[in-house]
PDB file of N, CA and C in Angstrom:
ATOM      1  N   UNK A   1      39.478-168.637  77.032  1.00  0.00           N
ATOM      2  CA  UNK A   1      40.828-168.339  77.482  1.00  0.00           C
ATOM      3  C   UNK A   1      41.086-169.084  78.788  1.00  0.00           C
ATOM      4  N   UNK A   2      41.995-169.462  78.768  1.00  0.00           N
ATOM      5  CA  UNK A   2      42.258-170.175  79.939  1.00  0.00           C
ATOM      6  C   UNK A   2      42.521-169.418  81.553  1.00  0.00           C
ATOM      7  N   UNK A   3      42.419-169.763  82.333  1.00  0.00           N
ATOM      8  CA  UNK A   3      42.550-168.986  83.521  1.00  0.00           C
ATOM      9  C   UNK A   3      43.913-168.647  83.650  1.00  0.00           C
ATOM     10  N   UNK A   4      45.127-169.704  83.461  1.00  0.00           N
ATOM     11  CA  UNK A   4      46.590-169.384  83.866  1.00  0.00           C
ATOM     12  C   UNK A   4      47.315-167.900  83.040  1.00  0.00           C
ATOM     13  N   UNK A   5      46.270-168.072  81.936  1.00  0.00           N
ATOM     14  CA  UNK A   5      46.983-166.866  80.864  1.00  0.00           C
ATOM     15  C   UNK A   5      46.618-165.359  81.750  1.00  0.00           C
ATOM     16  N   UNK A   6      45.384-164.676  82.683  1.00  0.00           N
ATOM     17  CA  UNK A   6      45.738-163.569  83.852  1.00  0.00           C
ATOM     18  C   UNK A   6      45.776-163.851  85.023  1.00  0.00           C
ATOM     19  N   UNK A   7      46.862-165.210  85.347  1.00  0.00           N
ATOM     20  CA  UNK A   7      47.823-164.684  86.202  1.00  0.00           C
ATOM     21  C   UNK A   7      48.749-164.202  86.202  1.00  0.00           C
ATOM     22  N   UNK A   8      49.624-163.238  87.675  1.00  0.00           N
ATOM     23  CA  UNK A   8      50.208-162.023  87.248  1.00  0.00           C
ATOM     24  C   UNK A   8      52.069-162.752  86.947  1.00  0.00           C
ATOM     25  N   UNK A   9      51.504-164.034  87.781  1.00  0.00           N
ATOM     26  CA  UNK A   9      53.333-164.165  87.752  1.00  0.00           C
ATOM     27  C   UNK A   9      53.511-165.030  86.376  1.00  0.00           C
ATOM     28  N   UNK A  10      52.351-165.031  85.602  1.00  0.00           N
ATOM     29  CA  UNK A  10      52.946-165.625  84.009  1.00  0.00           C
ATOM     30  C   UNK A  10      52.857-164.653  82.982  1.00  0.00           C
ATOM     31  N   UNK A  11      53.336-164.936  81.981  1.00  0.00           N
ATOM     32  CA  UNK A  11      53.576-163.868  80.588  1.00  0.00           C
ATOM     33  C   UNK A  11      53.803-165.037  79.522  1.00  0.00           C
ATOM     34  N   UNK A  12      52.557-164.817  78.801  1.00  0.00           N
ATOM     35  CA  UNK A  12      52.233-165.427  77.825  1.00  0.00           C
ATOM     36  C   UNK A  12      52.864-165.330  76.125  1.00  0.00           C
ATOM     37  N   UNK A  13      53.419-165.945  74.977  1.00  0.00           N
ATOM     38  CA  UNK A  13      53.814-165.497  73.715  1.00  0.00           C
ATOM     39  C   UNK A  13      52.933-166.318  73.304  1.00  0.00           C
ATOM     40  N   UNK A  14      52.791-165.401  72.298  1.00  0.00           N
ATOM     41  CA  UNK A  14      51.809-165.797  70.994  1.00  0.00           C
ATOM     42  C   UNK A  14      52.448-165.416  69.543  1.00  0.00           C
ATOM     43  N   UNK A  15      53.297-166.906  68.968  1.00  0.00           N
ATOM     44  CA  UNK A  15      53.633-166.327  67.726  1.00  0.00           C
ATOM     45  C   UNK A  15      52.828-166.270  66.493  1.00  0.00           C
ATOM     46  N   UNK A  16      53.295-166.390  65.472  1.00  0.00           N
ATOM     47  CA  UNK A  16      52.329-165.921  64.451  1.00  0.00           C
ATOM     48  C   UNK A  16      52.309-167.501  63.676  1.00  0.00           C
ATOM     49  N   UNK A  17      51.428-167.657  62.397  1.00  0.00           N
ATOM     50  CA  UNK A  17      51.576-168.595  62.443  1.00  0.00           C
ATOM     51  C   UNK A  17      52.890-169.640  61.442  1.00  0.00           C
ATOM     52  N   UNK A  18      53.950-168.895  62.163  1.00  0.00           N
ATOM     53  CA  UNK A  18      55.227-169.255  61.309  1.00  0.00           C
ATOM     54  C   UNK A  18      56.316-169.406  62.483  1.00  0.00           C
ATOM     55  N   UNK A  19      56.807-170.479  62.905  1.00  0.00           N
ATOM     56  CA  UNK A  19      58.253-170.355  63.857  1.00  0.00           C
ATOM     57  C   UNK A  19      59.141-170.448  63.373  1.00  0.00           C
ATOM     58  N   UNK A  20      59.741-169.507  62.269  1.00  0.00           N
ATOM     59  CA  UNK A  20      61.117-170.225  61.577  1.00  0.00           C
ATOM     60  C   UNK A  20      62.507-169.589  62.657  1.00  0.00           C
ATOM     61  N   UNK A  21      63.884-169.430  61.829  1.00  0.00           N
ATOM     62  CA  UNK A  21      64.379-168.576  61.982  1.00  0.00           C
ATOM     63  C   UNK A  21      64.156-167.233  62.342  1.00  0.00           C
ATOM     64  N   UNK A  22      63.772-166.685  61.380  1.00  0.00           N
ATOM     65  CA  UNK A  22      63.619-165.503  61.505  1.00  0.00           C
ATOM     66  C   UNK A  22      62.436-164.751  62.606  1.00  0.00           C
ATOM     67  N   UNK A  23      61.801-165.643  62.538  1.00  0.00           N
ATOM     68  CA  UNK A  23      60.704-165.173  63.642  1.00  0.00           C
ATOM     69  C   UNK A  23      61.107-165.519  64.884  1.00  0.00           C
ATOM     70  N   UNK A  24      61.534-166.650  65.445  1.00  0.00           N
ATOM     71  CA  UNK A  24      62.334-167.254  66.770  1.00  0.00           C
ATOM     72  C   UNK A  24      63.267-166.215  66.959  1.00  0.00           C
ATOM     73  N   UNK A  25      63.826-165.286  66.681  1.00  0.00           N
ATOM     74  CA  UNK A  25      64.194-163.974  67.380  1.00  0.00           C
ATOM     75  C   UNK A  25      63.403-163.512  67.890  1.00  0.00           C
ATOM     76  N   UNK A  26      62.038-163.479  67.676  1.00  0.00           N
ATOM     77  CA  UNK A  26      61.145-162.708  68.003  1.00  0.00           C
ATOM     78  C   UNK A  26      61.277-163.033  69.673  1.00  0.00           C
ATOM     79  N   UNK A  27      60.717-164.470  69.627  1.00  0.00           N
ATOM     80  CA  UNK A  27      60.372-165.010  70.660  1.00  0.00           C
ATOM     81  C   UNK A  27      61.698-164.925  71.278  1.00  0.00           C
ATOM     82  N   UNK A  28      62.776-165.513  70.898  1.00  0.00           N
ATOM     83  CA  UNK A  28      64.147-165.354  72.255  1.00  0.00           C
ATOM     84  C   UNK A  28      64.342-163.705  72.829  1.00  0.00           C
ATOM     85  N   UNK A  29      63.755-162.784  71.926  1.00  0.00           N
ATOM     86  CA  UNK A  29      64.085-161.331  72.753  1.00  0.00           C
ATOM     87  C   UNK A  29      62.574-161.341  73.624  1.00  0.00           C
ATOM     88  N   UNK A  30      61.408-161.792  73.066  1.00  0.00           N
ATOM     89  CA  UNK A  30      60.296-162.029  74.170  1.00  0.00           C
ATOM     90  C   UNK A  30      60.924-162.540  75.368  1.00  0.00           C
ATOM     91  N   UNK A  31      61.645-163.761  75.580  1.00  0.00           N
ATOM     92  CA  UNK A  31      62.179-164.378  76.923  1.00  0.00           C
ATOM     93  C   UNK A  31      62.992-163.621  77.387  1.00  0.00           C
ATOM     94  N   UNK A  32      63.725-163.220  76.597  1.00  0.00           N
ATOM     95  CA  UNK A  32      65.109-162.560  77.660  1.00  0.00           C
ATOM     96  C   UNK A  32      64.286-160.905  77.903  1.00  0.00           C
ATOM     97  N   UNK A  33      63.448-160.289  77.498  1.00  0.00           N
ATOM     98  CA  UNK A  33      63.000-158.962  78.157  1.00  0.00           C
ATOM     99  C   UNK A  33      62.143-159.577  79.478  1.00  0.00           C
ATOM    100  N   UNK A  34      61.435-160.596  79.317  1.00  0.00           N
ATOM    101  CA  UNK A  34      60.216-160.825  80.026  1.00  0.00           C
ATOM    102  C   UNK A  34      61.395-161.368  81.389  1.00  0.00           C
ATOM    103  N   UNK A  35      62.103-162.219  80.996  1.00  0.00           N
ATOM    104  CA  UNK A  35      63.374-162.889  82.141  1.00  0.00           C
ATOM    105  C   UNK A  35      63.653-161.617  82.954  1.00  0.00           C
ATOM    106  N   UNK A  36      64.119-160.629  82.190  1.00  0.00           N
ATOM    107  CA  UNK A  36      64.761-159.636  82.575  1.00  0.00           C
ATOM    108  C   UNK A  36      63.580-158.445  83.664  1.00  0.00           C
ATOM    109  N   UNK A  37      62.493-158.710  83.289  1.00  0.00           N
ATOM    110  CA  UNK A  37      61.320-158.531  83.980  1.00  0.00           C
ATOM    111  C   UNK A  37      61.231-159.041  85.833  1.00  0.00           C
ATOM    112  N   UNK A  38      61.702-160.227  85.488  1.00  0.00           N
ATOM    113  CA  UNK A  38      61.784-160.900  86.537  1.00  0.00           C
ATOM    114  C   UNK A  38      60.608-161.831  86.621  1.00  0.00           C
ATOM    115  N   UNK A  39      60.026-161.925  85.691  1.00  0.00           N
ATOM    116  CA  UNK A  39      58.690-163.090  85.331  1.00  0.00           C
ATOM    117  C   UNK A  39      59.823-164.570  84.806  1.00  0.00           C
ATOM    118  N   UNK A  40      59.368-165.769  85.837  1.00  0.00           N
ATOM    119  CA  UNK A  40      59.652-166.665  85.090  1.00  0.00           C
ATOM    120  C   UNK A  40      59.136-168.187  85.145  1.00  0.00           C
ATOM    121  N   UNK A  41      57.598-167.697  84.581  1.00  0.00           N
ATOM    122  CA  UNK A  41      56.537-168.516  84.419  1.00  0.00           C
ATOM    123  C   UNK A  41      56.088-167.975  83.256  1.00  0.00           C
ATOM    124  N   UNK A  42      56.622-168.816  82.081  1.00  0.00           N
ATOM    125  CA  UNK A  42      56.596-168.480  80.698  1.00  0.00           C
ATOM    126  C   UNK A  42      55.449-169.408  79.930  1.00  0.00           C
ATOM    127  N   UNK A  43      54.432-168.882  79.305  1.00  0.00           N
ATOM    128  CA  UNK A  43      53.586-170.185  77.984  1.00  0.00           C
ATOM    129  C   UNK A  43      53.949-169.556  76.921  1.00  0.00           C
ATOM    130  N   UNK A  44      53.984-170.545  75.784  1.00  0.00           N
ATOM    131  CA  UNK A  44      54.240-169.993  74.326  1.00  0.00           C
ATOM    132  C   UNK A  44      52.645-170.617  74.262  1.00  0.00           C
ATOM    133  N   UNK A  45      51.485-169.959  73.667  1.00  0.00           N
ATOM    134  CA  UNK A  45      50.349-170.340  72.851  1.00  0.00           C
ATOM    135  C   UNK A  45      50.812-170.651  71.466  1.00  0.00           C
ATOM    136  N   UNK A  46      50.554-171.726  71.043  1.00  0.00           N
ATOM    137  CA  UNK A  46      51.282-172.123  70.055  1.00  0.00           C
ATOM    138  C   UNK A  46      49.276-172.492  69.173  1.00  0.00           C
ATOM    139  N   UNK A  47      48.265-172.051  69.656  1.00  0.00           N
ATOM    140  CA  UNK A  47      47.173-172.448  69.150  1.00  0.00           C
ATOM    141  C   UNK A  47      47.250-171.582  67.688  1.00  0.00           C
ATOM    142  N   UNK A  48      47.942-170.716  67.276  1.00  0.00           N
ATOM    143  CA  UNK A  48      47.399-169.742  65.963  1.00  0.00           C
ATOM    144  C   UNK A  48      48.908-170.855  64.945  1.00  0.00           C
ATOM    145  N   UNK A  49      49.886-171.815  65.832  1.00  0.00           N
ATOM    146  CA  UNK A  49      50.922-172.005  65.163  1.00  0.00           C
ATOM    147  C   UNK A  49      51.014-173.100  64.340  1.00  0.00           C
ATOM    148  N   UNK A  50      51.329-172.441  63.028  1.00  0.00           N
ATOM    149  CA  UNK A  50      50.537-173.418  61.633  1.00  0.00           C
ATOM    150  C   UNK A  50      52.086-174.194  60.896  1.00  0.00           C
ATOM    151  N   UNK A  51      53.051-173.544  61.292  1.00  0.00           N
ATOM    152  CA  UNK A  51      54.400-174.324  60.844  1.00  0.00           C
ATOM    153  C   UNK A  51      55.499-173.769  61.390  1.00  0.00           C
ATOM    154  N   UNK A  52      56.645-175.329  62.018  1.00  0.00           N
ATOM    155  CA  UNK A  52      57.784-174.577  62.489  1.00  0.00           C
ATOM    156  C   UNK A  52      59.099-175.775  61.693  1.00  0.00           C
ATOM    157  N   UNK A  53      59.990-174.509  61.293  1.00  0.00           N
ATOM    158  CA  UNK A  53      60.907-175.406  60.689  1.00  0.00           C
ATOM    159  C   UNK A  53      61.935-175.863  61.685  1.00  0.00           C
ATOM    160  N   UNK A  54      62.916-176.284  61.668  1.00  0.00           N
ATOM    161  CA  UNK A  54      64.342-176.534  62.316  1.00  0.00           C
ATOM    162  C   UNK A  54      64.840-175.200  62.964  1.00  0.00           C
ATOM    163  N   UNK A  55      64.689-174.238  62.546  1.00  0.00           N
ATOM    164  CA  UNK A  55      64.849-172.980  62.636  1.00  0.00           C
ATOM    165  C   UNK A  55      64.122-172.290  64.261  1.00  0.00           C
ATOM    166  N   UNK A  56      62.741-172.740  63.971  1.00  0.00           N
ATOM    167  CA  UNK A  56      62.014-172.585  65.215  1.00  0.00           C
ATOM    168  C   UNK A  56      62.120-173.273  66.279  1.00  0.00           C
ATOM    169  N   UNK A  57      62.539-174.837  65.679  1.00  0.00           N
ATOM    170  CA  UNK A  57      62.800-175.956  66.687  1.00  0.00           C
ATOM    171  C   UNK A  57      64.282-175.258  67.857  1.00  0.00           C
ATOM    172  N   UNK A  58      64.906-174.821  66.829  1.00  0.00           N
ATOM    173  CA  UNK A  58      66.506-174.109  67.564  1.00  0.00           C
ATOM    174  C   UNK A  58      66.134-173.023  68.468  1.00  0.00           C
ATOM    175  N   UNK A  59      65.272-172.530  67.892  1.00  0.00           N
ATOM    176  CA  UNK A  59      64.830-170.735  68.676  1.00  0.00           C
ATOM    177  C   UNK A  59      64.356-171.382  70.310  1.00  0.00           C
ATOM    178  N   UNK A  60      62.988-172.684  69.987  1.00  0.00           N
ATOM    179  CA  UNK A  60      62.505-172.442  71.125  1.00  0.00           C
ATOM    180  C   UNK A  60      63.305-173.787  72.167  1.00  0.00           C
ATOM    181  N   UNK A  61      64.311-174.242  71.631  1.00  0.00           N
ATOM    182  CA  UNK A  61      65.795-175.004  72.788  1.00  0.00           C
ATOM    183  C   UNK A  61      66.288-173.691  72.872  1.00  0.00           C
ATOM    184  N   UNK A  62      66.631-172.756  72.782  1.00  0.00           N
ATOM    185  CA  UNK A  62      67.420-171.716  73.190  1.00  0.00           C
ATOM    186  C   UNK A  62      66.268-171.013  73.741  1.00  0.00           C
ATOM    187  N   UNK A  63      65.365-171.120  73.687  1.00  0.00           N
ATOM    188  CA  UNK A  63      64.458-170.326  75.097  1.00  0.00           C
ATOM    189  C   UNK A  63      64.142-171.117  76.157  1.00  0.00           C
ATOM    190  N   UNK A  64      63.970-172.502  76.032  1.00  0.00           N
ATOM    191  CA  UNK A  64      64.069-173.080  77.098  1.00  0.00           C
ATOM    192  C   UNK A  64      65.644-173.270  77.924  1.00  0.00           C
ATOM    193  N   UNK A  65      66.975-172.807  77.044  1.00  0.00           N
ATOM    194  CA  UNK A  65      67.285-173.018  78.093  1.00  0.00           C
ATOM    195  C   UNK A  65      68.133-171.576  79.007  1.00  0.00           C
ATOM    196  N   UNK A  66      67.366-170.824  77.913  1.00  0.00           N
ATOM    197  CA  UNK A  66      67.498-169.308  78.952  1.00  0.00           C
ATOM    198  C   UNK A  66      66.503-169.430  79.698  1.00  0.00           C
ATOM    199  N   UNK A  67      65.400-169.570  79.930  1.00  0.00           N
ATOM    200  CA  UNK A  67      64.738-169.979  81.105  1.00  0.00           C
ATOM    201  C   UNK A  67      64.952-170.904  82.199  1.00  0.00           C
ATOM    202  N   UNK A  68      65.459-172.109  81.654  1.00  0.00           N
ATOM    203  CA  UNK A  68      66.051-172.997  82.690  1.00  0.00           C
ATOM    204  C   UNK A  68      67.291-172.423  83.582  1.00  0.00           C
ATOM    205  N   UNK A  69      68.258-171.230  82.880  1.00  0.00           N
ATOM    206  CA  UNK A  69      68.902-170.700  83.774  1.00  0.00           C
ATOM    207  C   UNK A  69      68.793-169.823  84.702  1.00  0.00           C
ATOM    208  N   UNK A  70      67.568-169.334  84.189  1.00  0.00           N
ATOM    209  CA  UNK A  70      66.854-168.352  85.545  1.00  0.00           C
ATOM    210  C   UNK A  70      65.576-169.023  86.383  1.00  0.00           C
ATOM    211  N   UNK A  71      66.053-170.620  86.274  1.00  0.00           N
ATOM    212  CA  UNK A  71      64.899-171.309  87.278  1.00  0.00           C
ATOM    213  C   UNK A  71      63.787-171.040  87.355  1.00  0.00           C
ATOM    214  N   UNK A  72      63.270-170.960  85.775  1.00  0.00           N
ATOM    215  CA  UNK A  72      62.197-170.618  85.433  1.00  0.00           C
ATOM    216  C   UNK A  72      61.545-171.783  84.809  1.00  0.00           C
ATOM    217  N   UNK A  73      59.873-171.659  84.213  1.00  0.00           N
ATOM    218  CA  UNK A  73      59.132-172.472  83.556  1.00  0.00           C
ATOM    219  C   UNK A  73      58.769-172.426  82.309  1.00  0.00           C
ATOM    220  N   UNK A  74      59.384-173.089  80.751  1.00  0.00           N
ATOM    221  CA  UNK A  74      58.584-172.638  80.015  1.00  0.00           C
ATOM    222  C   UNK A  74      57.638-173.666  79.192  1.00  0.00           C
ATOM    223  N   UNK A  75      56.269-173.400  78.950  1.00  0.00           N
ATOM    224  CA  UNK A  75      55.175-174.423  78.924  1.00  0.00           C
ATOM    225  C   UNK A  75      54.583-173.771  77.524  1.00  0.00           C
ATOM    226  N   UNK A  76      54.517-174.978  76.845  1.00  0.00           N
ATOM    227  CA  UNK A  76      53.980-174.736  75.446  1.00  0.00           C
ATOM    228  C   UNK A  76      52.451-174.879  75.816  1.00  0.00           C
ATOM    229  N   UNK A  77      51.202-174.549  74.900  1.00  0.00           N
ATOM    230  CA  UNK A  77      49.905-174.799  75.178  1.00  0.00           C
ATOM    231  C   UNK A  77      49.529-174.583  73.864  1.00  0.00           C
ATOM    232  N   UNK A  78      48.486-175.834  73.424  1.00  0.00           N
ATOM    233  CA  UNK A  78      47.491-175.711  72.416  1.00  0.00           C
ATOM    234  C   UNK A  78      48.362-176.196  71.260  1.00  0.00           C
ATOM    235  N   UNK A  79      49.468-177.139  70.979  1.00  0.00           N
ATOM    236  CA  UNK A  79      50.163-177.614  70.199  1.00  0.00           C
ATOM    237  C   UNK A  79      49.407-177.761  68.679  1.00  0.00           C
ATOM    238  N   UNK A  80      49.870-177.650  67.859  1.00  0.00           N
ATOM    239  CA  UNK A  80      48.889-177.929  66.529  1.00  0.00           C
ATOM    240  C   UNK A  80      49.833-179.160  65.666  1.00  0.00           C
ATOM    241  N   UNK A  81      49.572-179.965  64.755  1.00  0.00           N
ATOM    242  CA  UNK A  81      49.878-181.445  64.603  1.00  0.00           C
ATOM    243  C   UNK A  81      51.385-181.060  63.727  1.00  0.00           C
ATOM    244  N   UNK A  82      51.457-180.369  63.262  1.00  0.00           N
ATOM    245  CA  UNK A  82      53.037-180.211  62.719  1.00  0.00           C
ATOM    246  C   UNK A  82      54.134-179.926  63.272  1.00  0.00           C
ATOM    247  N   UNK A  83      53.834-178.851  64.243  1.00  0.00           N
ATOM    248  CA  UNK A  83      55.065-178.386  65.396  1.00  0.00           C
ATOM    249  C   UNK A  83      55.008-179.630  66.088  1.00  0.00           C
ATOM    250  N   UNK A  84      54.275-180.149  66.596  1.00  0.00           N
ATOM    251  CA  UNK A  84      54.209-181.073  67.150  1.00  0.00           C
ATOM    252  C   UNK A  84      54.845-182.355  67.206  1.00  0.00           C
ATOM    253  N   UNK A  85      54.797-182.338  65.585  1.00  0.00           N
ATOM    254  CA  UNK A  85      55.255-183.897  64.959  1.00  0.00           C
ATOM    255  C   UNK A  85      57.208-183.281  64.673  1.00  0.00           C
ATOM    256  N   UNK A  86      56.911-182.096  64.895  1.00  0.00           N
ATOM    257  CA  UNK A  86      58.908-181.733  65.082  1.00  0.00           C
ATOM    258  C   UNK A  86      58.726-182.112  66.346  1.00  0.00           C
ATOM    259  N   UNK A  87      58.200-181.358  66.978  1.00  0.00           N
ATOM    260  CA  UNK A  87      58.779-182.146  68.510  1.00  0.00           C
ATOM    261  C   UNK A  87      59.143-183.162  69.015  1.00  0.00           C
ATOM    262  N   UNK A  88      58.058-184.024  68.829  1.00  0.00           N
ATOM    263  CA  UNK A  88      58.156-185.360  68.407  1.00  0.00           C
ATOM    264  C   UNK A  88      59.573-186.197  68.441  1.00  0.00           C
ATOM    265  N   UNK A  89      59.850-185.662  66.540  1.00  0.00           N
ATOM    266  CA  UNK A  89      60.894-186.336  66.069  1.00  0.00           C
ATOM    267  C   UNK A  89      61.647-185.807  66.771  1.00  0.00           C
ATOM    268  N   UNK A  90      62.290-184.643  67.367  1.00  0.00           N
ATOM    269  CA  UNK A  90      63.658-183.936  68.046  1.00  0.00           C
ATOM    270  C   UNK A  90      63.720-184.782  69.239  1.00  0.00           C
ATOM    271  N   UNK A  91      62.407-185.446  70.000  1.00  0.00           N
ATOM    272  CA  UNK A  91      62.463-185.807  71.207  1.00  0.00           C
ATOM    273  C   UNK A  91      62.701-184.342  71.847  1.00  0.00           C
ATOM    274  N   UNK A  92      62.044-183.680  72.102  1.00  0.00           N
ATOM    275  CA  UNK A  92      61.684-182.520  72.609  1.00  0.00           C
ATOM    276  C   UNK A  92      60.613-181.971  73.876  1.00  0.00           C
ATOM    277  N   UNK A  93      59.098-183.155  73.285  1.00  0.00           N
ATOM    278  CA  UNK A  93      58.078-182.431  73.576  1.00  0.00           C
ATOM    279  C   UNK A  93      58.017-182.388  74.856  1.00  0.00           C
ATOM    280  N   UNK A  94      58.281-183.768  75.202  1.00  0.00           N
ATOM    281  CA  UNK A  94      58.120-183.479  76.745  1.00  0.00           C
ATOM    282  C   UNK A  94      59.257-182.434  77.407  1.00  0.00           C
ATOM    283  N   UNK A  95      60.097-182.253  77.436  1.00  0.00           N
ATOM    284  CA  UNK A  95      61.071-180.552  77.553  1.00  0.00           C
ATOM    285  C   UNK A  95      60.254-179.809  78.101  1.00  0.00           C
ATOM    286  N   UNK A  96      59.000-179.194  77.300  1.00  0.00           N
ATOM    287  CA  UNK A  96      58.380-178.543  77.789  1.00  0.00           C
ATOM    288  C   UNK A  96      56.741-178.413  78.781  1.00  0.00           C
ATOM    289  N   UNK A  97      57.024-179.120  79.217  1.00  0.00           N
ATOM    290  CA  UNK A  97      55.655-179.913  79.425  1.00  0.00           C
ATOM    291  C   UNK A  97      54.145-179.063  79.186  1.00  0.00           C
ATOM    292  N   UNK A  98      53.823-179.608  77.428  1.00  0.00           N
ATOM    293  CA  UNK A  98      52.978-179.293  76.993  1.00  0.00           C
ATOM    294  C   UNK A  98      51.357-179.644  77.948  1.00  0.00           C
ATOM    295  N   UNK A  99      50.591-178.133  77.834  1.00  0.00           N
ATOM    296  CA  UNK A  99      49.323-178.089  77.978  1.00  0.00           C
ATOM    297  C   UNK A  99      48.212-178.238  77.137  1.00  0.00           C
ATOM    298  N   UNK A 100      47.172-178.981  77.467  1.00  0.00           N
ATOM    299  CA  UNK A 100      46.254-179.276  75.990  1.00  0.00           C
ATOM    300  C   UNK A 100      45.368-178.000  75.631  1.00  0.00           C
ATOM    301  N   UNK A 101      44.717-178.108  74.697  1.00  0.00           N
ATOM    302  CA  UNK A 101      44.316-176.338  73.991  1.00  0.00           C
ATOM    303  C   UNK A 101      43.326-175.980  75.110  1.00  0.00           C
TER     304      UNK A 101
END
């Protein structure tokens, strides 16, 4: 485990291994409770994440940029080669400035 994941001023998501639609709710009510927390040093662990459609690609631009409005950070970690290769193509990845696993 990495050291940054218990520190106190970050809060970590871990989705499952699906980012579609339907699950990217998950994660945008993760940001906006955790925002609302007043935490805004955000990682998505994306190491368990085995496929994201267009769907997920939308979820996690709309969490970055509810975070960007509360001058916050949000940092992907542990990318796996498919989300990835969306990122990629969206011109995305760097957005979040990914951490290696």
């Amino acid at each position: 485990m990495s050291e940054w994941m218990n520190l106190p001023n970050v809060r970590v998501f871990q989705p499952d291994r699906i980012l579609s639609t339907l699950t990217g709710r998950d994660l945008l009510n993760w940001v906006t409770d955790t925002l609302a927390d007043g935490t805004t040093h955000l990682v998505i662990d994306c190491r368990n994440l085995g496929f994201m459609d267009v769907g997920g690609l939308g979820a996690l631009a709309g969490a970055l940029g509810r975070v960007r409005r509360a001058s916050g950070t949000l940092t992907l970690h542990g990318i796996p080669d498919q989300p990835q290769m969306v990122l990629k193509m969206a011109d995305m990845l760097h957005a979040f400035d990914p951490l290696p696993s």
